[in-house]
Protein backbone atom coordinates (compact mmCIF):
# COMPACT_ATOMS: atom_id res chain seq x y z
CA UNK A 1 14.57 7.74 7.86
CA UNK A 2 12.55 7.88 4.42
CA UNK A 3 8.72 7.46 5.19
CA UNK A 4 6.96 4.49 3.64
CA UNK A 5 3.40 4.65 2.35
CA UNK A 6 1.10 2.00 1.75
CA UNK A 7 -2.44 2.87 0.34
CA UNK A 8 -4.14 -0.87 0.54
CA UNK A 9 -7.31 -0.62 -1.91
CA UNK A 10 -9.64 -3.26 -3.99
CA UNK A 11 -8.80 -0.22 -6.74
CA UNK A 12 -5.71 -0.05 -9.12
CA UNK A 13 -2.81 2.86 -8.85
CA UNK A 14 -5.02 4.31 -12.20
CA UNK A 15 -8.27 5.13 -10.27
CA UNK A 16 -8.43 8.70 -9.74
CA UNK A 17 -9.23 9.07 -5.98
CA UNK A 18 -6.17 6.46 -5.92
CA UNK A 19 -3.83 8.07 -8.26
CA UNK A 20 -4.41 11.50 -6.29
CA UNK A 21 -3.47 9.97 -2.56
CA UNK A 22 -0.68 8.78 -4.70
CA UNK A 23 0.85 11.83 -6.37
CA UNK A 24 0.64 13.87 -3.15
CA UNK A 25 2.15 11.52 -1.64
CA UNK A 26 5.23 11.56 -3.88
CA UNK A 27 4.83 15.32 -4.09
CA UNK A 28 5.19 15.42 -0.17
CA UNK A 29 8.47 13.23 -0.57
CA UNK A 30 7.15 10.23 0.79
CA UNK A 31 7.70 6.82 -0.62
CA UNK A 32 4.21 5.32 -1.55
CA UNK A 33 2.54 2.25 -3.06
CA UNK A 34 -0.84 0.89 -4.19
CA UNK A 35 -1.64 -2.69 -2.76
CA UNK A 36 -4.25 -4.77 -3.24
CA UNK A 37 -5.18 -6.66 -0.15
CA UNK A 38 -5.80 -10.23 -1.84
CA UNK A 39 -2.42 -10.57 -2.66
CA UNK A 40 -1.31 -10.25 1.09
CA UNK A 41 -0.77 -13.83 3.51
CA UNK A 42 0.75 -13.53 6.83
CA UNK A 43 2.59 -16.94 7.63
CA UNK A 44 3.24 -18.22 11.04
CA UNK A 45 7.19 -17.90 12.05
CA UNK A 46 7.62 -16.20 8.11
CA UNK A 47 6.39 -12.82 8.58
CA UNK A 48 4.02 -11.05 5.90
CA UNK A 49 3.80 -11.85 1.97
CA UNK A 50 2.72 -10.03 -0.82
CA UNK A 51 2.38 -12.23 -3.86
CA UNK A 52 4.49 -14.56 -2.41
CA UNK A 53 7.29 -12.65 -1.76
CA UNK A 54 8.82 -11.11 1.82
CA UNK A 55 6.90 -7.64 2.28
CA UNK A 56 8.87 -5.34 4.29
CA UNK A 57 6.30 -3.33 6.89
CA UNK A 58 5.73 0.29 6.04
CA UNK A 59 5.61 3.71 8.43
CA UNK A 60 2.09 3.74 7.57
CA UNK A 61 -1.04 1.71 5.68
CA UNK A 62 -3.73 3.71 4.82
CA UNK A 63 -7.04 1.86 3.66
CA UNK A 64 -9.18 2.81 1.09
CA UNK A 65 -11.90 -0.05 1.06
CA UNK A 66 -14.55 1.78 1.08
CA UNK A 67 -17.56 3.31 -1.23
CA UNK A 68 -15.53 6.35 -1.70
């Protein structure tokens, strides 16, 4: 089963701390992604949405909210 990555941030994919988790990520082989938390909603009886749209749960979220 191919690992899924999600690193949920206030950042964009283009920030460097971001952009690093990223590429080692894909270097390891593992499917990853940059989210940004606003854009999730989590409906009663409908599951999870990003942007509106059906968001399919990863192996792992990691969260980089913080100062860095």
């Amino acid at each position: 089963m191919k690992q899924t990555v999600i690193i949920l941030t206030k950042y964009t994919a283009t920030e460097y701390e971001t952009a690093k988790l990223l590429s080692n990520f894909i270097a390891a082989g593992i499917d990853a992604s940059v989210r940004q938390f606003v854009n999730f909603d989590i409906v009663i009886n409908q599951g999870i949405k990003y942007n509106g749209e059906d968001f399919e749960l990863p192996n792992l979220v990691l969260v980089r909210l913080g100062a860095g």
